[in-house]
PDB file of N, CA and C in Angstrom:
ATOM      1  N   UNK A   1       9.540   4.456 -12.871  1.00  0.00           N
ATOM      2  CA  UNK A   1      10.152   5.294 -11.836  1.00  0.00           C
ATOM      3  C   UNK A   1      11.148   4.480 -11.023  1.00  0.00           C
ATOM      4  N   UNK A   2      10.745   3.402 -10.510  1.00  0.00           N
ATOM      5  CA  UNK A   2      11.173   2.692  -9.410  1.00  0.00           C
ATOM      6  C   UNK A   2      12.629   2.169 -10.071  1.00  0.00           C
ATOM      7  N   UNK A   3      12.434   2.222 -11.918  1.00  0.00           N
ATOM      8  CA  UNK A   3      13.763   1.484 -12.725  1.00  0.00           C
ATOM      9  C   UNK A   3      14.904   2.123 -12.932  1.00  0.00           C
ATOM     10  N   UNK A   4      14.444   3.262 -13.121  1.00  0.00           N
ATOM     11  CA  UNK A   4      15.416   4.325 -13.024  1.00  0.00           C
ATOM     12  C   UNK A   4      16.177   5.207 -12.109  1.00  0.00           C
ATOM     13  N   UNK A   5      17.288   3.988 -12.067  1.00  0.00           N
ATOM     14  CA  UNK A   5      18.254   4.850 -10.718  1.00  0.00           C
ATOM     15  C   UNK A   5      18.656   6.310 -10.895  1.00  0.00           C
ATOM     16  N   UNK A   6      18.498   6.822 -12.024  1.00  0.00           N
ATOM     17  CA  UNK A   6      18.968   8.317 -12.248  1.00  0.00           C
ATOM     18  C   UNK A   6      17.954   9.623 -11.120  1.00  0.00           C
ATOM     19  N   UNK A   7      16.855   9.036 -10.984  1.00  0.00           N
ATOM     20  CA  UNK A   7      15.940   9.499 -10.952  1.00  0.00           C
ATOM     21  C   UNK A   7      15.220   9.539  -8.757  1.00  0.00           C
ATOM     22  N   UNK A   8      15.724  10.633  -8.371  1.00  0.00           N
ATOM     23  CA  UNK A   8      15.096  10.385  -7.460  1.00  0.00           C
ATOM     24  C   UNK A   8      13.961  11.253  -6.790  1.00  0.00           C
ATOM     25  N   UNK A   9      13.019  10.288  -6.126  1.00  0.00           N
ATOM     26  CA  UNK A   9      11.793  10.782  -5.905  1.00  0.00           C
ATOM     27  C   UNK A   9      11.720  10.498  -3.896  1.00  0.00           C
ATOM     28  N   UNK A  10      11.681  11.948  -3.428  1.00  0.00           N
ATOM     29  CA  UNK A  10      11.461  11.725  -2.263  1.00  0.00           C
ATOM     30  C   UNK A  10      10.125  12.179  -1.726  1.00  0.00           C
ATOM     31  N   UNK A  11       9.021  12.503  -1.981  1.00  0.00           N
ATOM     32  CA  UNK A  11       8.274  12.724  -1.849  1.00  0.00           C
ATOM     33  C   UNK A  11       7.150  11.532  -1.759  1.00  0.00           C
ATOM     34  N   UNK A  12       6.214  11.534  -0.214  1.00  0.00           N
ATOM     35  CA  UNK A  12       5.844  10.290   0.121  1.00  0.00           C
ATOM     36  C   UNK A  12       4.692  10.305  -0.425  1.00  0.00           C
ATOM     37  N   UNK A  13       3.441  12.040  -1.105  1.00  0.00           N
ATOM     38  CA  UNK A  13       2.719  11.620  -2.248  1.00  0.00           C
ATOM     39  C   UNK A  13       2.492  11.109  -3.222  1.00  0.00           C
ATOM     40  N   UNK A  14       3.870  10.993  -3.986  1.00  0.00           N
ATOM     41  CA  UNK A  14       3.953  10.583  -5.317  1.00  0.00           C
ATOM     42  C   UNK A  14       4.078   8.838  -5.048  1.00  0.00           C
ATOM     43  N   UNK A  15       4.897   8.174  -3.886  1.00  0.00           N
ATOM     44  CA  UNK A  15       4.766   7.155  -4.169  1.00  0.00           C
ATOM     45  C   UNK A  15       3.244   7.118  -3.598  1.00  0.00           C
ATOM     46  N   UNK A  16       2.788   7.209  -2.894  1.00  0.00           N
ATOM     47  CA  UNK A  16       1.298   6.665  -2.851  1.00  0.00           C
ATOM     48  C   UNK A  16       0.255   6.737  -4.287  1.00  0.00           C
ATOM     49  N   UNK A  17       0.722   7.885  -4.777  1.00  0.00           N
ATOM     50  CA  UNK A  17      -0.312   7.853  -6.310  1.00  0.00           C
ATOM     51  C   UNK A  17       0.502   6.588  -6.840  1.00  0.00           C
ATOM     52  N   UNK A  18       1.773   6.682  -7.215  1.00  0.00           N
ATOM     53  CA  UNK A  18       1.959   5.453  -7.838  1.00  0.00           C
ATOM     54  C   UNK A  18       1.213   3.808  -7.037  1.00  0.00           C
ATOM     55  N   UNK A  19       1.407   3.590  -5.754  1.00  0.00           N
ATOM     56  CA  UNK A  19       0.837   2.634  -5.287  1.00  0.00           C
ATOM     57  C   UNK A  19      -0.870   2.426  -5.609  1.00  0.00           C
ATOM     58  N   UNK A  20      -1.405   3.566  -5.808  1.00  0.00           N
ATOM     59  CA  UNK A  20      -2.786   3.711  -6.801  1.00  0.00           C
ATOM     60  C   UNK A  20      -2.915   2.923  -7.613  1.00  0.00           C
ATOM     61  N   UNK A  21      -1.972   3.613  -8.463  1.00  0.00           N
ATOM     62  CA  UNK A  21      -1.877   3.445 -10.044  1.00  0.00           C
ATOM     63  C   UNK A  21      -1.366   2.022 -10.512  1.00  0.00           C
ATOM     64  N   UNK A  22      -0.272   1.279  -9.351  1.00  0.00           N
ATOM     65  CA  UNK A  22      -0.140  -0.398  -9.689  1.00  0.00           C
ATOM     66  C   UNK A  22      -1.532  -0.713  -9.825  1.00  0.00           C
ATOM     67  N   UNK A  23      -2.264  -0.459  -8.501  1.00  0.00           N
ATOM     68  CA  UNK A  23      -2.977  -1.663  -8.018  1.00  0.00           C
ATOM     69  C   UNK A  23      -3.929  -1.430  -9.029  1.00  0.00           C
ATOM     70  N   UNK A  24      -4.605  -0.128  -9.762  1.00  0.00           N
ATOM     71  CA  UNK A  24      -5.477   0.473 -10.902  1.00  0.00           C
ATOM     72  C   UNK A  24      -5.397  -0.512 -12.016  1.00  0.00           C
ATOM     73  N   UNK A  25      -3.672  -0.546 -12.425  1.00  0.00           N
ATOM     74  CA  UNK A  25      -3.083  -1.199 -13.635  1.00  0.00           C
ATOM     75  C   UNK A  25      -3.183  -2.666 -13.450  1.00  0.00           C
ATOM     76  N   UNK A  26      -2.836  -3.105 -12.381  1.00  0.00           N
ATOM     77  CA  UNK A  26      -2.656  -4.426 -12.061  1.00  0.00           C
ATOM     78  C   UNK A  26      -1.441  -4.846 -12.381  1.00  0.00           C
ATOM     79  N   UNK A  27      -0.956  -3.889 -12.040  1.00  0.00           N
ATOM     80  CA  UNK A  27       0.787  -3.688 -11.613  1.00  0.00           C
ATOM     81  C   UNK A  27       1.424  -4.416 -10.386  1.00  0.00           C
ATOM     82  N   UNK A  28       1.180  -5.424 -10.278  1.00  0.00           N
ATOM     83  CA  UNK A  28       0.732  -6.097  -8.773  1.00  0.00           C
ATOM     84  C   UNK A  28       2.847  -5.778  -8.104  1.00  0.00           C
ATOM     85  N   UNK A  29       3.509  -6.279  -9.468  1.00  0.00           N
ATOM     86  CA  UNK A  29       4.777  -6.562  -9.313  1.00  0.00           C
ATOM     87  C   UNK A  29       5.628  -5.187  -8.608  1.00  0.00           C
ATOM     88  N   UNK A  30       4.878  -4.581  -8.860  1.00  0.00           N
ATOM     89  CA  UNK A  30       5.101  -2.930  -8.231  1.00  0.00           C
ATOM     90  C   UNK A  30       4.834  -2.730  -6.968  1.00  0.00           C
ATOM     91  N   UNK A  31       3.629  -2.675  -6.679  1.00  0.00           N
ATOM     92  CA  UNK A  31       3.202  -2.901  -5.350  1.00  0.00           C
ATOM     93  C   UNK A  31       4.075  -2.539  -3.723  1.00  0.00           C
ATOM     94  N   UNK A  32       4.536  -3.729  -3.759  1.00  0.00           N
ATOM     95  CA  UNK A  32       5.409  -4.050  -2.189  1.00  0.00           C
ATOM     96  C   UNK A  32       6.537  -2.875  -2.525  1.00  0.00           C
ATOM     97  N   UNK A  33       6.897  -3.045  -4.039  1.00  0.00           N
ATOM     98  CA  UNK A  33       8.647  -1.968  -3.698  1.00  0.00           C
ATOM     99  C   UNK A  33       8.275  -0.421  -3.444  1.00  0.00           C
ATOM    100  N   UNK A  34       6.795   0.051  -4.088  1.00  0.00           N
ATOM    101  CA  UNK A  34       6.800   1.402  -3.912  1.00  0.00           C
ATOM    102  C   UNK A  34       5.839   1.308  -2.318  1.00  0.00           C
ATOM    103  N   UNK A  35       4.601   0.572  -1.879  1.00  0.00           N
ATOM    104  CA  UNK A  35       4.917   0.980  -0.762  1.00  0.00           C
ATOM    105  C   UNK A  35       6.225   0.878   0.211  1.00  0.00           C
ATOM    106  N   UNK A  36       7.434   0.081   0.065  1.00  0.00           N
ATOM    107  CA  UNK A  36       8.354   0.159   1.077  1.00  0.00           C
ATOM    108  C   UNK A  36       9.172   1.555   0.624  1.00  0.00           C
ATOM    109  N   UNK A  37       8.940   1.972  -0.370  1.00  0.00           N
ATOM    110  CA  UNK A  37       9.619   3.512  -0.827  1.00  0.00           C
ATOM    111  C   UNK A  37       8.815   4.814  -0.003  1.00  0.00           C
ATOM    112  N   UNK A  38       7.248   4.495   0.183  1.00  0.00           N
ATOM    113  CA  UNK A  38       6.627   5.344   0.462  1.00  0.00           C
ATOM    114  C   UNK A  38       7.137   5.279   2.146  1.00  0.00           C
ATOM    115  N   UNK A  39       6.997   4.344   3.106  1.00  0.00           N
ATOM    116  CA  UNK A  39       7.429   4.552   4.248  1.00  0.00           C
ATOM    117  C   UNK A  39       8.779   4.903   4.772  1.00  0.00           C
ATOM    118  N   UNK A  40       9.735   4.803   3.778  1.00  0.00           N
ATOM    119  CA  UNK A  40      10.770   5.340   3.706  1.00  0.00           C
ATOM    120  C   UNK A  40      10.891   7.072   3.948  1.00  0.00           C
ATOM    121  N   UNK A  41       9.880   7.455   3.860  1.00  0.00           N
ATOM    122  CA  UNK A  41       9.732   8.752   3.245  1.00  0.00           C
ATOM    123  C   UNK A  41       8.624   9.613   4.072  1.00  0.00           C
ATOM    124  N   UNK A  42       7.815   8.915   4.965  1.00  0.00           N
ATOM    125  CA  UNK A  42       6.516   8.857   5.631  1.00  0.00           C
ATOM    126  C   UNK A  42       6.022   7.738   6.480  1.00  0.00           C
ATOM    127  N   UNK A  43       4.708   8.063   7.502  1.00  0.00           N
ATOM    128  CA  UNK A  43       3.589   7.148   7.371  1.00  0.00           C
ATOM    129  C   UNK A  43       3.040   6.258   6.727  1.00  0.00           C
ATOM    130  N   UNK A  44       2.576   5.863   6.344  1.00  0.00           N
ATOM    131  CA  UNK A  44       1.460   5.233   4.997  1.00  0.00           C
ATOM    132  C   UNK A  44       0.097   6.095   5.824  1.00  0.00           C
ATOM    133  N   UNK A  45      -0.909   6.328   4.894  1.00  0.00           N
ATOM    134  CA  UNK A  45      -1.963   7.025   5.694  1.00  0.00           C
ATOM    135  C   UNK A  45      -2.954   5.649   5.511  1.00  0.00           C
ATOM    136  N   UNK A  46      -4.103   6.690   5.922  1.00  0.00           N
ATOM    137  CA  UNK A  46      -5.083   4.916   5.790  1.00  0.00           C
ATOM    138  C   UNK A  46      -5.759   5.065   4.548  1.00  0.00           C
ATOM    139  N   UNK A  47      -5.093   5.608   3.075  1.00  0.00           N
ATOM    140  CA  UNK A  47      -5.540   5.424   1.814  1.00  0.00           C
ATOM    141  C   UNK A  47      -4.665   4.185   1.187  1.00  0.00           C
ATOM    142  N   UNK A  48      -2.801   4.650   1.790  1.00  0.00           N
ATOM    143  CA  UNK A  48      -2.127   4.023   1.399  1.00  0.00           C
ATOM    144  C   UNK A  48      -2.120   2.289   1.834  1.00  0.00           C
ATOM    145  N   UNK A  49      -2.843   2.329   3.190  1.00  0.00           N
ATOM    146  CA  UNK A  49      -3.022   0.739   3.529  1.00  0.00           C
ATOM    147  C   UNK A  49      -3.919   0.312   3.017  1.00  0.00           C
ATOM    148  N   UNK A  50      -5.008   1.383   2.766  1.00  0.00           N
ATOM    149  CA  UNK A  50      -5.937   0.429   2.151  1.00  0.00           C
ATOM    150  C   UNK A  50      -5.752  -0.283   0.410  1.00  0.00           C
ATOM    151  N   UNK A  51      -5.111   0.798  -0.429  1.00  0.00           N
ATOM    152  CA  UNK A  51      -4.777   0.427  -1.328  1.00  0.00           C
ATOM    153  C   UNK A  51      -3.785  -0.782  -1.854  1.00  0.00           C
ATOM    154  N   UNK A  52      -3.145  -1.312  -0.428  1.00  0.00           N
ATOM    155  CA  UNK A  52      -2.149  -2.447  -0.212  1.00  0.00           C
ATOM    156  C   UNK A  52      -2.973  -3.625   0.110  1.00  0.00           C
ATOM    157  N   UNK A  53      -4.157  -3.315   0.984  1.00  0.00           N
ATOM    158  CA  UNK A  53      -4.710  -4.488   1.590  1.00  0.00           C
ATOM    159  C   UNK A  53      -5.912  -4.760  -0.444  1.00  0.00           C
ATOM    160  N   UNK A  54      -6.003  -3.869  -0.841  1.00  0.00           N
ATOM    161  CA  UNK A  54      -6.673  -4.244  -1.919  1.00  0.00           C
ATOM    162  C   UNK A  54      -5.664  -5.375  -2.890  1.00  0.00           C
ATOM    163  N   UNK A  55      -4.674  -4.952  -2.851  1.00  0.00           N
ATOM    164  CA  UNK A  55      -3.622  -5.516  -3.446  1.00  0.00           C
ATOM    165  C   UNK A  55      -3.235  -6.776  -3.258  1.00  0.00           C
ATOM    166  N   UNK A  56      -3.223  -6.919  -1.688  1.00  0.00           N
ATOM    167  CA  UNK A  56      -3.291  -8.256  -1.323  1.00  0.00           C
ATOM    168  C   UNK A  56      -4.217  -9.497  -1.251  1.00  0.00           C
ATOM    169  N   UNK A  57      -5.582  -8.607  -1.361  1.00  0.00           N
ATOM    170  CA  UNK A  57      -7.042  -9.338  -1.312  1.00  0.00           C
ATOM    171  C   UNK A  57      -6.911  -9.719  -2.584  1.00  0.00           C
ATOM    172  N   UNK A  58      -6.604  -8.762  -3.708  1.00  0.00           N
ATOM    173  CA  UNK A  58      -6.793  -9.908  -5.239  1.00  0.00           C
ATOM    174  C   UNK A  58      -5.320 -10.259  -5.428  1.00  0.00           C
ATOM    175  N   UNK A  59      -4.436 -10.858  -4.363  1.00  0.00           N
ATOM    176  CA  UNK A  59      -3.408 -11.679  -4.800  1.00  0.00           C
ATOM    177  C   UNK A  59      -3.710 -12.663  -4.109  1.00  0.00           C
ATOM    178  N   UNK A  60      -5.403 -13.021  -3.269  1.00  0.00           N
ATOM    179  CA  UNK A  60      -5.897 -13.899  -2.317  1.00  0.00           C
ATOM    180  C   UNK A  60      -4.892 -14.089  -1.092  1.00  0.00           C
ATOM    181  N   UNK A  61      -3.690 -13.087  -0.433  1.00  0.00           N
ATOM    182  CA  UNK A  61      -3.087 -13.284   0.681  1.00  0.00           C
ATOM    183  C   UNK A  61      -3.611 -12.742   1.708  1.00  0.00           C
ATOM    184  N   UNK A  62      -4.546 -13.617   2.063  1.00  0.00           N
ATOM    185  CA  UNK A  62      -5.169 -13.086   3.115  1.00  0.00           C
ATOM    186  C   UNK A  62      -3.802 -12.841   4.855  1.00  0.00           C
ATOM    187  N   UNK A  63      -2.816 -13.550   4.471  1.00  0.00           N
ATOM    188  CA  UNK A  63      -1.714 -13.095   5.697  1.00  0.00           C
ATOM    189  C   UNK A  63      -1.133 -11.449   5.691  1.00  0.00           C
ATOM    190  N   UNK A  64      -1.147 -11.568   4.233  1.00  0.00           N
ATOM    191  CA  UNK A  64      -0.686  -9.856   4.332  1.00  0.00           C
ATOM    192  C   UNK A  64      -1.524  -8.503   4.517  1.00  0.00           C
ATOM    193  N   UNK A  65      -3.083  -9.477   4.553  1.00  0.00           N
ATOM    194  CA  UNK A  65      -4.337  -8.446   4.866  1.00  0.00           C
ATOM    195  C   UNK A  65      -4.171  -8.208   6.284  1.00  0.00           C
ATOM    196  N   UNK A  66      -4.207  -9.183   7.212  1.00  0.00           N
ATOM    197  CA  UNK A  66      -4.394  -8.959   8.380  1.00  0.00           C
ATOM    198  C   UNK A  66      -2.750  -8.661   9.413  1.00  0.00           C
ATOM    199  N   UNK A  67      -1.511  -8.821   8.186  1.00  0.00           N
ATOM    200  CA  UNK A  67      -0.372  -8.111   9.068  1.00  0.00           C
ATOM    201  C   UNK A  67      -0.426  -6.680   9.159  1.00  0.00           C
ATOM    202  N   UNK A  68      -0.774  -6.377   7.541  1.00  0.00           N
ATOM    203  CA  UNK A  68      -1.692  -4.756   6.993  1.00  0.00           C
ATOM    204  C   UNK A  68      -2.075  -4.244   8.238  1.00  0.00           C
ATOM    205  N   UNK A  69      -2.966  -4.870   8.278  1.00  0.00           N
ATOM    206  CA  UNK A  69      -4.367  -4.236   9.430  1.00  0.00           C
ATOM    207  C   UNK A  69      -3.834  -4.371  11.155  1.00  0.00           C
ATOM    208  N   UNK A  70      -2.536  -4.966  10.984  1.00  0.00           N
ATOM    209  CA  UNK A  70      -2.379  -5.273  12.653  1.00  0.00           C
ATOM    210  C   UNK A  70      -1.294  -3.932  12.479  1.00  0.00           C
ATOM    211  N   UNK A  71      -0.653  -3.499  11.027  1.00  0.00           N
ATOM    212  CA  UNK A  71       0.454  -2.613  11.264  1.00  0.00           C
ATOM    213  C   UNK A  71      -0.076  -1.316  11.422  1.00  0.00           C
ATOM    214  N   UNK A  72      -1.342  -1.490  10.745  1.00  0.00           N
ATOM    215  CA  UNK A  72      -2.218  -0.108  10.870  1.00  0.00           C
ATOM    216  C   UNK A  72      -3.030   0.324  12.734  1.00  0.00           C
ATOM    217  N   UNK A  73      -3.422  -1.072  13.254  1.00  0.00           N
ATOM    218  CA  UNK A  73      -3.802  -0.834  14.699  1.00  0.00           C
ATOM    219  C   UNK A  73      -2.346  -0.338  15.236  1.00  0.00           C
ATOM    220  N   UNK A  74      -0.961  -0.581  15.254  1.00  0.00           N
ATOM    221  CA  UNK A  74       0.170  -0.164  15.631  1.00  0.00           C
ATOM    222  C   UNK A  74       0.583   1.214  15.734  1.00  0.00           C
ATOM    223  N   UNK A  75       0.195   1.663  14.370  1.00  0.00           N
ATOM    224  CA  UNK A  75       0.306   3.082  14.077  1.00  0.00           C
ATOM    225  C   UNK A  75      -0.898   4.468  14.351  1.00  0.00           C
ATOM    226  N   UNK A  76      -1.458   3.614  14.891  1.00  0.00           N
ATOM    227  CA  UNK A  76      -2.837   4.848  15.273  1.00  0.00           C
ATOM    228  C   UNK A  76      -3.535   4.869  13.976  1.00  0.00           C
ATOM    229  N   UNK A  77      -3.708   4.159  13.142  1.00  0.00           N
ATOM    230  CA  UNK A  77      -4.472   4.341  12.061  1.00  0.00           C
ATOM    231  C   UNK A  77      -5.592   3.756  11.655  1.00  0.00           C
ATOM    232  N   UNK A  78      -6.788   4.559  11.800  1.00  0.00           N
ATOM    233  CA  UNK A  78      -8.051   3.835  11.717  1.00  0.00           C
ATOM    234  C   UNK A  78      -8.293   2.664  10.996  1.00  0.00           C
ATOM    235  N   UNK A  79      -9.054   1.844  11.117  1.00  0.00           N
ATOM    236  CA  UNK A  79      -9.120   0.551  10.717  1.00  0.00           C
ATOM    237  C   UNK A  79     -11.056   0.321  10.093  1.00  0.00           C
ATOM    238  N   UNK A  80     -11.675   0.965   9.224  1.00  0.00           N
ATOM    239  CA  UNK A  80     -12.808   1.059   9.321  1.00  0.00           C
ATOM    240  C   UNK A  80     -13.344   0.185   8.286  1.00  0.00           C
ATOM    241  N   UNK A  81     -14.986   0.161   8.177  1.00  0.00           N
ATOM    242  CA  UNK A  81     -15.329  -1.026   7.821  1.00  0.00           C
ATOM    243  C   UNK A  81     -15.179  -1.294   6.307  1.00  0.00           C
ATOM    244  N   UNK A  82     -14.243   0.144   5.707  1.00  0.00           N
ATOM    245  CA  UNK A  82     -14.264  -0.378   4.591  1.00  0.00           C
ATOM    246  C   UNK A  82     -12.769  -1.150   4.233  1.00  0.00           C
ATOM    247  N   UNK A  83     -11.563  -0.852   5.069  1.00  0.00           N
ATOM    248  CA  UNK A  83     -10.686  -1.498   5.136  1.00  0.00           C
ATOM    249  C   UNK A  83     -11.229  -3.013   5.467  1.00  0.00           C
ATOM    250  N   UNK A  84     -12.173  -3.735   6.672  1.00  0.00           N
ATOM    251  CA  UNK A  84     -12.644  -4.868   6.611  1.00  0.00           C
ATOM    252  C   UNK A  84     -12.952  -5.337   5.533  1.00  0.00           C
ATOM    253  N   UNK A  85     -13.634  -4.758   5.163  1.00  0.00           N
ATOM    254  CA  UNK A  85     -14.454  -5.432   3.605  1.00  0.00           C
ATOM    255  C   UNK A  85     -13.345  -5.642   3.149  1.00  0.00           C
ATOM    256  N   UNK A  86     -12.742  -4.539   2.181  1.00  0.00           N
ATOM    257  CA  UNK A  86     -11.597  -5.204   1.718  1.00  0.00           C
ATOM    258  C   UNK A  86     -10.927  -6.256   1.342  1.00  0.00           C
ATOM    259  N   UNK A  87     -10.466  -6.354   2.900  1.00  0.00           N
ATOM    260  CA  UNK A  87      -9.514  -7.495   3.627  1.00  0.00           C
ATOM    261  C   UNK A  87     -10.141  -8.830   3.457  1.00  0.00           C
ATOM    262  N   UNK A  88     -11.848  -8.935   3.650  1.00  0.00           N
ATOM    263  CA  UNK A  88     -12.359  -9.981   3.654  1.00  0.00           C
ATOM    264  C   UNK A  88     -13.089 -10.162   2.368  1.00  0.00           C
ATOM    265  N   UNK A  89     -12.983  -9.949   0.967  1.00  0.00           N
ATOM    266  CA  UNK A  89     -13.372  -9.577  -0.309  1.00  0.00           C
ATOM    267  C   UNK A  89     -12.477 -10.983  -1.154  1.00  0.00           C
TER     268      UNK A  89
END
């Protein structure tokens, strides 16, 4: 999706399924460009952070867990204990 400039997708569901579907695949290289597509477009909700902070926990960056989680206290977006775990996994 993301390769094909012909092709545009504005809809901020679809990139979140895709941000799923990297982190599912272990698509890691995907990751960062479709969530910065998804906020383009939206929020991130607190499926879409969490699915980033998963992303970042098995790339062991624990800096991008807790910028995650400070961007999510920013935005009014719950922060619960399974986002912790996560983060600390």
């Amino acid at each position: 999706v993301a390769e094909d400039k012909s092709l545009v997708v504005d809809d901020r569901s679809v990139w979140s399924c895709l941000i799923f579907c990297a982190v599912e695949a272990r698509e890691f290289r995907r990751c960062i460009d479709f969530f910065d597509k998804l906020k383009a477009f939206g929020a991130p909700s607190q499926k879409d952070y969490g699915n980033m902070i998963r992303y970042a926990s098995t790339m062991g960056d624990w800096q991008m867990s807790l910028s995650l989680i400070h961007e999510m206290r920013e935005a009014s977006v719950e922060v619960d204990n399974v986002v912790y775990n996560t983060a600390l996994a």
